[in-house]
N, C-alpha and C. Protein backbone atom coordinates (compact mmCIF):
# COMPACT_ATOMS: atom_id res chain seq x y z
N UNK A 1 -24.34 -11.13 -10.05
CA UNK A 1 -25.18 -11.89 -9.15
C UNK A 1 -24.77 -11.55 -7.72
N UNK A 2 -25.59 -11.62 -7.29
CA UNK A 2 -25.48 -11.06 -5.48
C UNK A 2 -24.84 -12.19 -4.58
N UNK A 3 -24.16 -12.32 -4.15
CA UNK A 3 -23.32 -12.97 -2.64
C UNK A 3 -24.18 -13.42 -2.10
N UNK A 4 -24.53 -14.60 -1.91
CA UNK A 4 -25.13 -15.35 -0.47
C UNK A 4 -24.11 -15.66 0.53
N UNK A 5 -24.46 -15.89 1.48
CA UNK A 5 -23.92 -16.41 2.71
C UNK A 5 -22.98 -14.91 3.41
N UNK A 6 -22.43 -15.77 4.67
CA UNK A 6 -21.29 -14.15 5.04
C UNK A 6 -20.20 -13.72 4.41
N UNK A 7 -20.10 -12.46 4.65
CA UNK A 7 -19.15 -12.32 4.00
C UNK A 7 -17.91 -12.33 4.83
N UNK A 8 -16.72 -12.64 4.21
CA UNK A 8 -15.42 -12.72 5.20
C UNK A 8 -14.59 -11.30 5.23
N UNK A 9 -13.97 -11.00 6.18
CA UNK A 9 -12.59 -10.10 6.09
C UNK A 9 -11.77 -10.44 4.87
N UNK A 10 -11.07 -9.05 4.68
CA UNK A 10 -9.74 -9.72 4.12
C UNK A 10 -8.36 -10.56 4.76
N UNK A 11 -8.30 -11.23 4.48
CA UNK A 11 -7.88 -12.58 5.39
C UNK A 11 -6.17 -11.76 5.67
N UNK A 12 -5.85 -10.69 4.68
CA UNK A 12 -4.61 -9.85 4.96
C UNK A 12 -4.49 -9.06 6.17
N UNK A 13 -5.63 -8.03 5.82
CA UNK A 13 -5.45 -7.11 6.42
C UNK A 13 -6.94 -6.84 7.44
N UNK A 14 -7.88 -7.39 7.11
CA UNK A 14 -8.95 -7.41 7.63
C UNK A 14 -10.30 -6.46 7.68
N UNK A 15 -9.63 -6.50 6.42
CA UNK A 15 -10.85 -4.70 5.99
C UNK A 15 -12.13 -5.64 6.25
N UNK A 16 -12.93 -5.07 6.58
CA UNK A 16 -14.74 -5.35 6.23
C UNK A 16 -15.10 -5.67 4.74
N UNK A 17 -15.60 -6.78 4.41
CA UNK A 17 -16.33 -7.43 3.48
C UNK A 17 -16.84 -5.90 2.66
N UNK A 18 -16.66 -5.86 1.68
CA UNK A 18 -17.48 -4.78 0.68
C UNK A 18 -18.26 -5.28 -0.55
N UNK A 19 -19.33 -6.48 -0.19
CA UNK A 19 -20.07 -6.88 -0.98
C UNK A 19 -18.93 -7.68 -1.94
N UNK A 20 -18.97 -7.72 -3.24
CA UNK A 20 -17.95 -8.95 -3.94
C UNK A 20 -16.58 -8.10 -4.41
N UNK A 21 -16.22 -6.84 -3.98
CA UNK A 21 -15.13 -6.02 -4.05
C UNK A 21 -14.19 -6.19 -3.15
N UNK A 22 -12.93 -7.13 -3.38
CA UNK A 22 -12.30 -7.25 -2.71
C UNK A 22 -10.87 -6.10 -2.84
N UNK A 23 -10.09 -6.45 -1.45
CA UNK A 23 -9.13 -5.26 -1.93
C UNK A 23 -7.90 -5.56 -2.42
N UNK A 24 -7.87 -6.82 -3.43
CA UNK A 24 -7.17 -6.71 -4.89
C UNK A 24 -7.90 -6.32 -5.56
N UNK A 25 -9.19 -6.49 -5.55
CA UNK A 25 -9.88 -5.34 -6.51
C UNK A 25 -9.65 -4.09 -6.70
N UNK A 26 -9.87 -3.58 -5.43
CA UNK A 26 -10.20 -2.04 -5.54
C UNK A 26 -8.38 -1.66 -5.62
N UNK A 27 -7.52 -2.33 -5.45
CA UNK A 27 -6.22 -2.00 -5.33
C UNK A 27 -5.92 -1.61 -7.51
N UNK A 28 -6.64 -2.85 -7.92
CA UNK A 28 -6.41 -2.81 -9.72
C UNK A 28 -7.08 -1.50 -10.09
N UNK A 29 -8.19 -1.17 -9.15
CA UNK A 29 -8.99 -0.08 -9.60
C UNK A 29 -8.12 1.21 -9.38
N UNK A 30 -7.61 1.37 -8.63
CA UNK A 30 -6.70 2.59 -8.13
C UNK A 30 -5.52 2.26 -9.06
N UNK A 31 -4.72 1.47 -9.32
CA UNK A 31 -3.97 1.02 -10.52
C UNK A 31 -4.49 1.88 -11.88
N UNK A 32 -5.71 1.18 -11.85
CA UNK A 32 -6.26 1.51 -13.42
C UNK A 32 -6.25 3.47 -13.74
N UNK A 33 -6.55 3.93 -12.37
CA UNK A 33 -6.86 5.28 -12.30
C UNK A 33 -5.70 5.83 -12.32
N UNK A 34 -4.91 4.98 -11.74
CA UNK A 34 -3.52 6.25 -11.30
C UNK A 34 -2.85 6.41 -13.00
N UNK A 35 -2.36 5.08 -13.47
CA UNK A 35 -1.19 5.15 -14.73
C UNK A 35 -1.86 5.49 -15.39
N UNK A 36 -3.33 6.59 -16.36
CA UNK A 36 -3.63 7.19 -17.24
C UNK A 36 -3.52 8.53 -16.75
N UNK A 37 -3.46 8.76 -15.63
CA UNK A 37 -4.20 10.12 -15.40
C UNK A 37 -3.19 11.08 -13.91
N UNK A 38 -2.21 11.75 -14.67
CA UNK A 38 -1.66 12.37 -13.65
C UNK A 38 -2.25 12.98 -12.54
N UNK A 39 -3.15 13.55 -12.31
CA UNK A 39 -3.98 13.81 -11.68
C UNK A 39 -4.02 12.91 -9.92
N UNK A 40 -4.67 11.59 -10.49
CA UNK A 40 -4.39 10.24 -9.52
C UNK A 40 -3.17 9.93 -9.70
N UNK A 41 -2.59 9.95 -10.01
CA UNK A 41 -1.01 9.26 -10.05
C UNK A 41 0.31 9.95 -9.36
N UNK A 42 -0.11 11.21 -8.52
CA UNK A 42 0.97 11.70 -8.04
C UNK A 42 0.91 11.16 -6.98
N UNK A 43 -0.15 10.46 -5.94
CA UNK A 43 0.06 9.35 -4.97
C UNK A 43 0.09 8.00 -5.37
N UNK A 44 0.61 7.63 -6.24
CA UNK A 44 1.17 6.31 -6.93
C UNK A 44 1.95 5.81 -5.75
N UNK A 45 2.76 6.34 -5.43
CA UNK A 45 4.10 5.46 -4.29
C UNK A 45 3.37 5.31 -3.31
N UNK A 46 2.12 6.07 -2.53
CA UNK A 46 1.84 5.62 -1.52
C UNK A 46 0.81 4.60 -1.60
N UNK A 47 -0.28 4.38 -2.25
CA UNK A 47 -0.97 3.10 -2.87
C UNK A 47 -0.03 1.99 -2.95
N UNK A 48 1.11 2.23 -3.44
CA UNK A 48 1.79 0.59 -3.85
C UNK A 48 2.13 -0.03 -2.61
N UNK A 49 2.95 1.29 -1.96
CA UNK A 49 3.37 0.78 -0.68
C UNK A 49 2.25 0.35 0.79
N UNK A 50 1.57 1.25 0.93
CA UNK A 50 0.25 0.95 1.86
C UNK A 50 -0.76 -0.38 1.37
N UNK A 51 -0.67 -0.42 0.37
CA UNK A 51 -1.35 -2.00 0.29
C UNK A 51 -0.08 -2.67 0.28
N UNK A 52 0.95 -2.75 -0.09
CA UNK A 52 1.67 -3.78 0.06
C UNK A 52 2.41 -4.30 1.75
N UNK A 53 2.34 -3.02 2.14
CA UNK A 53 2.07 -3.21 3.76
C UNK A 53 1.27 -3.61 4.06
N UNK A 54 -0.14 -3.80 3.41
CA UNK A 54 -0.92 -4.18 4.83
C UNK A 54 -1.47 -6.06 3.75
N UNK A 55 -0.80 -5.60 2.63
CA UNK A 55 -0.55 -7.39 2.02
C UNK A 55 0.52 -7.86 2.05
N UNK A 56 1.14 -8.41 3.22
CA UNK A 56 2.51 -8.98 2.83
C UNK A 56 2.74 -10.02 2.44
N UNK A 57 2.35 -11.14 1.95
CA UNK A 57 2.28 -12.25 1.74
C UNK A 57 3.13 -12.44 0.43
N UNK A 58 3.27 -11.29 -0.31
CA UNK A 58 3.58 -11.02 -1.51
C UNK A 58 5.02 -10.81 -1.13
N UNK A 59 5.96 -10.12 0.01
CA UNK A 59 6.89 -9.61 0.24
C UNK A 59 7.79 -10.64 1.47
N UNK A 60 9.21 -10.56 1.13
CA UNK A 60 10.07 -11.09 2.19
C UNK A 60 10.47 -10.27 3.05
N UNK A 61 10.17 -10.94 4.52
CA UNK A 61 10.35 -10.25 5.89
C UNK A 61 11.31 -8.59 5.59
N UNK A 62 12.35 -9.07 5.06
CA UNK A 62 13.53 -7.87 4.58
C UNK A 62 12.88 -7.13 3.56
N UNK A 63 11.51 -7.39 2.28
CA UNK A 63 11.33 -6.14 1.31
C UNK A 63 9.99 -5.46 2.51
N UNK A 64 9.21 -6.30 3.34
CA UNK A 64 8.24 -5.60 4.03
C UNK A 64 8.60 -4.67 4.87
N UNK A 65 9.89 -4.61 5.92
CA UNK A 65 10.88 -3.64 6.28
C UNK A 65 11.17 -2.26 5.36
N UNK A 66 11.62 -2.98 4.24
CA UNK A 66 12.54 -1.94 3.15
C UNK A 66 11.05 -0.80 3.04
N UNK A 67 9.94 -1.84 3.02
CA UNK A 67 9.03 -0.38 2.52
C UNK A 67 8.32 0.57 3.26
N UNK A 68 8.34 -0.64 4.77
CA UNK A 68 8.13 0.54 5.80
C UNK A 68 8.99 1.74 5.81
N UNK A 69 10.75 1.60 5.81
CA UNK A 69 10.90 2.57 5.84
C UNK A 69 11.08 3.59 4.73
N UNK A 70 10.72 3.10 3.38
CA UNK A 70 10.29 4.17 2.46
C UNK A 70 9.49 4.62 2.36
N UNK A 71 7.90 4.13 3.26
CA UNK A 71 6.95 5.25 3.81
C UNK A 71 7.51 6.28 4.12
N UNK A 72 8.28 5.76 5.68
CA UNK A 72 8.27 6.73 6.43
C UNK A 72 9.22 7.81 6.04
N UNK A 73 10.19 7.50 5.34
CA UNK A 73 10.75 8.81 4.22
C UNK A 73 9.75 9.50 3.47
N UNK A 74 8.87 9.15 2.77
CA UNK A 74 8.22 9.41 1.53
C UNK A 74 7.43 10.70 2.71
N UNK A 75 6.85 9.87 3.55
CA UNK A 75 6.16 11.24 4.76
C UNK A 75 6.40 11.83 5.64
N UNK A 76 7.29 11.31 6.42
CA UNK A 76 8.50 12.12 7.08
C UNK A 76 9.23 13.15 6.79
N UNK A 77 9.95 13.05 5.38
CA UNK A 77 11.02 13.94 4.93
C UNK A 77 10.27 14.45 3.24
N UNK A 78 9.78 14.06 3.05
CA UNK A 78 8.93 15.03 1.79
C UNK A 78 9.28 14.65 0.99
N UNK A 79 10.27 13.47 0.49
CA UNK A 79 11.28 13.12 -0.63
C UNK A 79 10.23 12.21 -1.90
N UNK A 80 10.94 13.43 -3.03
CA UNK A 80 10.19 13.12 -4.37
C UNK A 80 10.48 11.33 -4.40
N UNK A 81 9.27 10.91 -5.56
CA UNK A 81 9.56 9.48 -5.75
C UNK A 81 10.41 9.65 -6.88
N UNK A 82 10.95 10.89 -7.53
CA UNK A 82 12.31 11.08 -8.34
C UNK A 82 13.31 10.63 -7.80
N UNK A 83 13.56 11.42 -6.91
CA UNK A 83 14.51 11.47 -5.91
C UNK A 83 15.17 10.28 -5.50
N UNK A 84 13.51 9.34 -4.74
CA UNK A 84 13.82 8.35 -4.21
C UNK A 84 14.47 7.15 -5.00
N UNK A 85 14.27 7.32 -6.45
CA UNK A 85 14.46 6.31 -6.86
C UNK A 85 16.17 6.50 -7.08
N UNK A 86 16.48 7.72 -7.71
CA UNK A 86 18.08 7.90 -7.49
C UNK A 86 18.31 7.19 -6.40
N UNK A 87 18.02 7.77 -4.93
CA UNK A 87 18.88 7.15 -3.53
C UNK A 87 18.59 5.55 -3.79
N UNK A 88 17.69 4.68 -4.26
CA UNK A 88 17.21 3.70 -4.74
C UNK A 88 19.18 2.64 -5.21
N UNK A 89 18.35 3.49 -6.73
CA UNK A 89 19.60 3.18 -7.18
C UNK A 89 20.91 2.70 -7.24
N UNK A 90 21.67 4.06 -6.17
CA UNK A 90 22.74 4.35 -5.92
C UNK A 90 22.92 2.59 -4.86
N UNK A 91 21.55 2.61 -3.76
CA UNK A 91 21.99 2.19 -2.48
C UNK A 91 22.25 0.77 -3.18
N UNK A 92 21.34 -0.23 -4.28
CA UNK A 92 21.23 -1.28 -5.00
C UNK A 92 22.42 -1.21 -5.18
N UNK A 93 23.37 -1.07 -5.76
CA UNK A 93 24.16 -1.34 -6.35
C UNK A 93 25.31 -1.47 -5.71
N UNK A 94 24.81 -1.30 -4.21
CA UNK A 94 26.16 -2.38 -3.72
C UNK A 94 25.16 -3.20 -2.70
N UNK A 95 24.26 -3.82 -3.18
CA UNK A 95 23.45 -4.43 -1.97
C UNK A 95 23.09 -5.57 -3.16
N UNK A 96 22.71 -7.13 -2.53
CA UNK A 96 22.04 -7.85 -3.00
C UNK A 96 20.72 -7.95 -2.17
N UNK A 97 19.94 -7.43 -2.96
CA UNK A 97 18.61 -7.51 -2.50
C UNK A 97 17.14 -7.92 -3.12
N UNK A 98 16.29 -8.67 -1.74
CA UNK A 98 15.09 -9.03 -2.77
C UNK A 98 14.09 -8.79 -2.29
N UNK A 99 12.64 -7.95 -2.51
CA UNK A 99 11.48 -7.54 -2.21
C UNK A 99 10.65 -9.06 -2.03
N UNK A 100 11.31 -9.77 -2.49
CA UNK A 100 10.24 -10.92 -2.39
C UNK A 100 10.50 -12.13 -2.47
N UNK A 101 11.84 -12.72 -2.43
CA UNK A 101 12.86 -13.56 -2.11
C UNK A 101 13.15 -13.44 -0.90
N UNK A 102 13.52 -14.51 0.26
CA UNK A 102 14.19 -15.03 1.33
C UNK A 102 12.77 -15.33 2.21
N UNK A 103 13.15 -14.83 3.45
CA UNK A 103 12.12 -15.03 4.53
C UNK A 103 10.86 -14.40 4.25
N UNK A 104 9.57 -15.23 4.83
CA UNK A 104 8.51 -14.74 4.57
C UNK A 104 7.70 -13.66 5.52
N UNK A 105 7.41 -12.57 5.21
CA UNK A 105 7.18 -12.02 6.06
C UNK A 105 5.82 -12.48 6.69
N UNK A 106 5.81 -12.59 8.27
CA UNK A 106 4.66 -12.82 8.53
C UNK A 106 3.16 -12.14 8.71
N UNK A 107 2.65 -12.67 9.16
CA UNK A 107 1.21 -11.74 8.63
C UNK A 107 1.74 -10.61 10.04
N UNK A 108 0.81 -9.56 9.92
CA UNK A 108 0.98 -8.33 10.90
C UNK A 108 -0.17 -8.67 12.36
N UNK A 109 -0.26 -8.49 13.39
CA UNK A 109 -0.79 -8.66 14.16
C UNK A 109 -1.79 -7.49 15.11
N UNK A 110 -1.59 -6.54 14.11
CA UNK A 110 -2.25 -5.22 14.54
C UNK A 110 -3.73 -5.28 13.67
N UNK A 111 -4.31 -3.99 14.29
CA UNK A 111 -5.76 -4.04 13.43
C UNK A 111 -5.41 -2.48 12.91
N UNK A 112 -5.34 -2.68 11.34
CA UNK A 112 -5.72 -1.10 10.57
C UNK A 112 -6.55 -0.27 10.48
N UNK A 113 -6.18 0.32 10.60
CA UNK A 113 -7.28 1.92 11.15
C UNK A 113 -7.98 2.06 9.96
N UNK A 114 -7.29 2.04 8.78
CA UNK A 114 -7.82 2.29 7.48
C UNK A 114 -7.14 1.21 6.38
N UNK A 115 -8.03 1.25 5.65
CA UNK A 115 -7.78 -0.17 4.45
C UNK A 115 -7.74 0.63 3.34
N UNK A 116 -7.41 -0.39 1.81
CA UNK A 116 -7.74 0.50 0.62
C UNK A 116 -9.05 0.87 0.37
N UNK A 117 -10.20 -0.50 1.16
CA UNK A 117 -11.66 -0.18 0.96
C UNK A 117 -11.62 1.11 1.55
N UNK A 118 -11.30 2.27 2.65
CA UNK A 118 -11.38 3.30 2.48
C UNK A 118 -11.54 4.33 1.49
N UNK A 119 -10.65 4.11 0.43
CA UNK A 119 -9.70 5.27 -0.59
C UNK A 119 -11.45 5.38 -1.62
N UNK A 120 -11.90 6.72 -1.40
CA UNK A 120 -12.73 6.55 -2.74
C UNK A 120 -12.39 7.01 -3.99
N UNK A 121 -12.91 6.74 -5.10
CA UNK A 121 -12.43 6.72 -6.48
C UNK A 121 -13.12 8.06 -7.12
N UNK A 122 -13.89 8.37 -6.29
CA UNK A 122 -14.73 9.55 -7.25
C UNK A 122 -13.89 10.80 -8.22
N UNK A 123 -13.03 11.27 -7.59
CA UNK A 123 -12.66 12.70 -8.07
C UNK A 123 -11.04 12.90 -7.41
N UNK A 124 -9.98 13.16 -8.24
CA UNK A 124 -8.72 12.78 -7.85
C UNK A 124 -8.45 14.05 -6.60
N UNK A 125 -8.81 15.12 -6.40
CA UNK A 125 -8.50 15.64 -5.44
C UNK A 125 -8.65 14.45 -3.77
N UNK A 126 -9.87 14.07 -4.37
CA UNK A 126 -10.88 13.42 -3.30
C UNK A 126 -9.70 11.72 -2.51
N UNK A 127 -9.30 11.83 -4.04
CA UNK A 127 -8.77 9.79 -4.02
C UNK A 127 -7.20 10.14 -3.54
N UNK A 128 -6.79 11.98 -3.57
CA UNK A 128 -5.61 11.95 -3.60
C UNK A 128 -5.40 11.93 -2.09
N UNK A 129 -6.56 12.71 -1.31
CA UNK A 129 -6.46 12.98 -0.13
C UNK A 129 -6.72 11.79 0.80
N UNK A 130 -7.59 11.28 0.15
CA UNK A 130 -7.92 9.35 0.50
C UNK A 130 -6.61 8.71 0.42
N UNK A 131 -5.72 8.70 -0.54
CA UNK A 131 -4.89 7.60 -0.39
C UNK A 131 -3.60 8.37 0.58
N UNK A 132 -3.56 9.34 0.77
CA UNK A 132 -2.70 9.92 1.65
C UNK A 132 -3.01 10.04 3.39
N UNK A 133 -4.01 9.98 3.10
CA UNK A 133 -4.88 9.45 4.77
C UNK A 133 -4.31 7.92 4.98
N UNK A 134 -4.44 7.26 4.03
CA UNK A 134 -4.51 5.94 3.97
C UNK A 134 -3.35 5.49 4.69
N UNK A 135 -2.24 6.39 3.66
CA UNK A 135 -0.61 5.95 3.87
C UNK A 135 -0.34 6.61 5.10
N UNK A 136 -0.54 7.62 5.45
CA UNK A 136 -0.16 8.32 7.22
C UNK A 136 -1.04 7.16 7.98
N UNK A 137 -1.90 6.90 8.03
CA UNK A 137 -2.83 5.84 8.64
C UNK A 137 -1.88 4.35 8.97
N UNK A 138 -1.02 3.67 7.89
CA UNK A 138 -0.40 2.73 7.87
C UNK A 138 1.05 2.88 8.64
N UNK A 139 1.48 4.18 8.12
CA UNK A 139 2.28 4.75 8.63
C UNK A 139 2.13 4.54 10.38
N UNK A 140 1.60 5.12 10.66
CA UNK A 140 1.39 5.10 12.10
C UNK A 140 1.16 3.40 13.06
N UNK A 141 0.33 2.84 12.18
CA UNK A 141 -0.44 1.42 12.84
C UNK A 141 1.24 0.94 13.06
N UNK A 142 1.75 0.95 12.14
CA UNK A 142 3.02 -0.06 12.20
C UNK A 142 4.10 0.91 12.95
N UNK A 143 4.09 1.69 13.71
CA UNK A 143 5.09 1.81 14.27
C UNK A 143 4.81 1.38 16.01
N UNK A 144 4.02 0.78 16.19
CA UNK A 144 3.63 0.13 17.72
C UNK A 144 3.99 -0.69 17.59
């Protein structure tokens, strides 16, 4: 059934209304695509992290930090999400830490250049280059 009335932003991040597709939607949809199909799934780390940047509500002040700067590794320095998860690892295990425990991170006060409603789904070359726009895109907003 079709939407009456206006439609709102995303109250996160502020993408433009996309008819009744919101972007936990389209975030499950890129989910759904990535874990069957290697293809979509070699930008897995940057989807999790670029929406979870630009949703923090989900994350404490200290895990919304932690993932900025595992963007900016992930695109900065070229480092496999193999890799990363070793340095991961290693660093945990003398750290008590929580992605989503303690302080709340607050909402962001910038406007995103690009949202997940960007990323299209058609054809994984297409969604790979989409969600990598996406993440250099986030990448950037948040370092002002």
């Amino acid at each position: 059934m079709p939407q009456t009335g206006p439609l709102t932003p995303c109250p996160e991040c502020g993408a433009p209304a996309n008819g009744a597709e919101t972007c936990t939607d389209r975030y499950h949809a890129c989910l759904a695509l990535e874990y069957p199909n290697p293809a979509y799934a070699q930008v897995h780390h940057f989807t999790v992290l670029a929406y979870m940047l630009q949703h923090p509500s989900q994350l404490s002040a200290a895990g919304w930090q932690a993932m900025k700067q595992l963007l900016g590794r992930f695109l900065l320095e070229g480092i496999s999400p193999t890799r990363m998860r070793e340095l991961l690892q290693k660093q945990m295990q003398h750290k008590s830490f929580s992605m989503v425990k303690g302080e709340p991170m607050p909402p962001p006060t910038w406007h995103w250049r690009k949202t997940i409603l960007d990323v299209r789904l058609g054809n994984a070359e297409m969604y790979c280059a989409d969600v990598r726009a996406w993440a250099e895109s986030v990448h950037n907003d948040i370092q002002t």
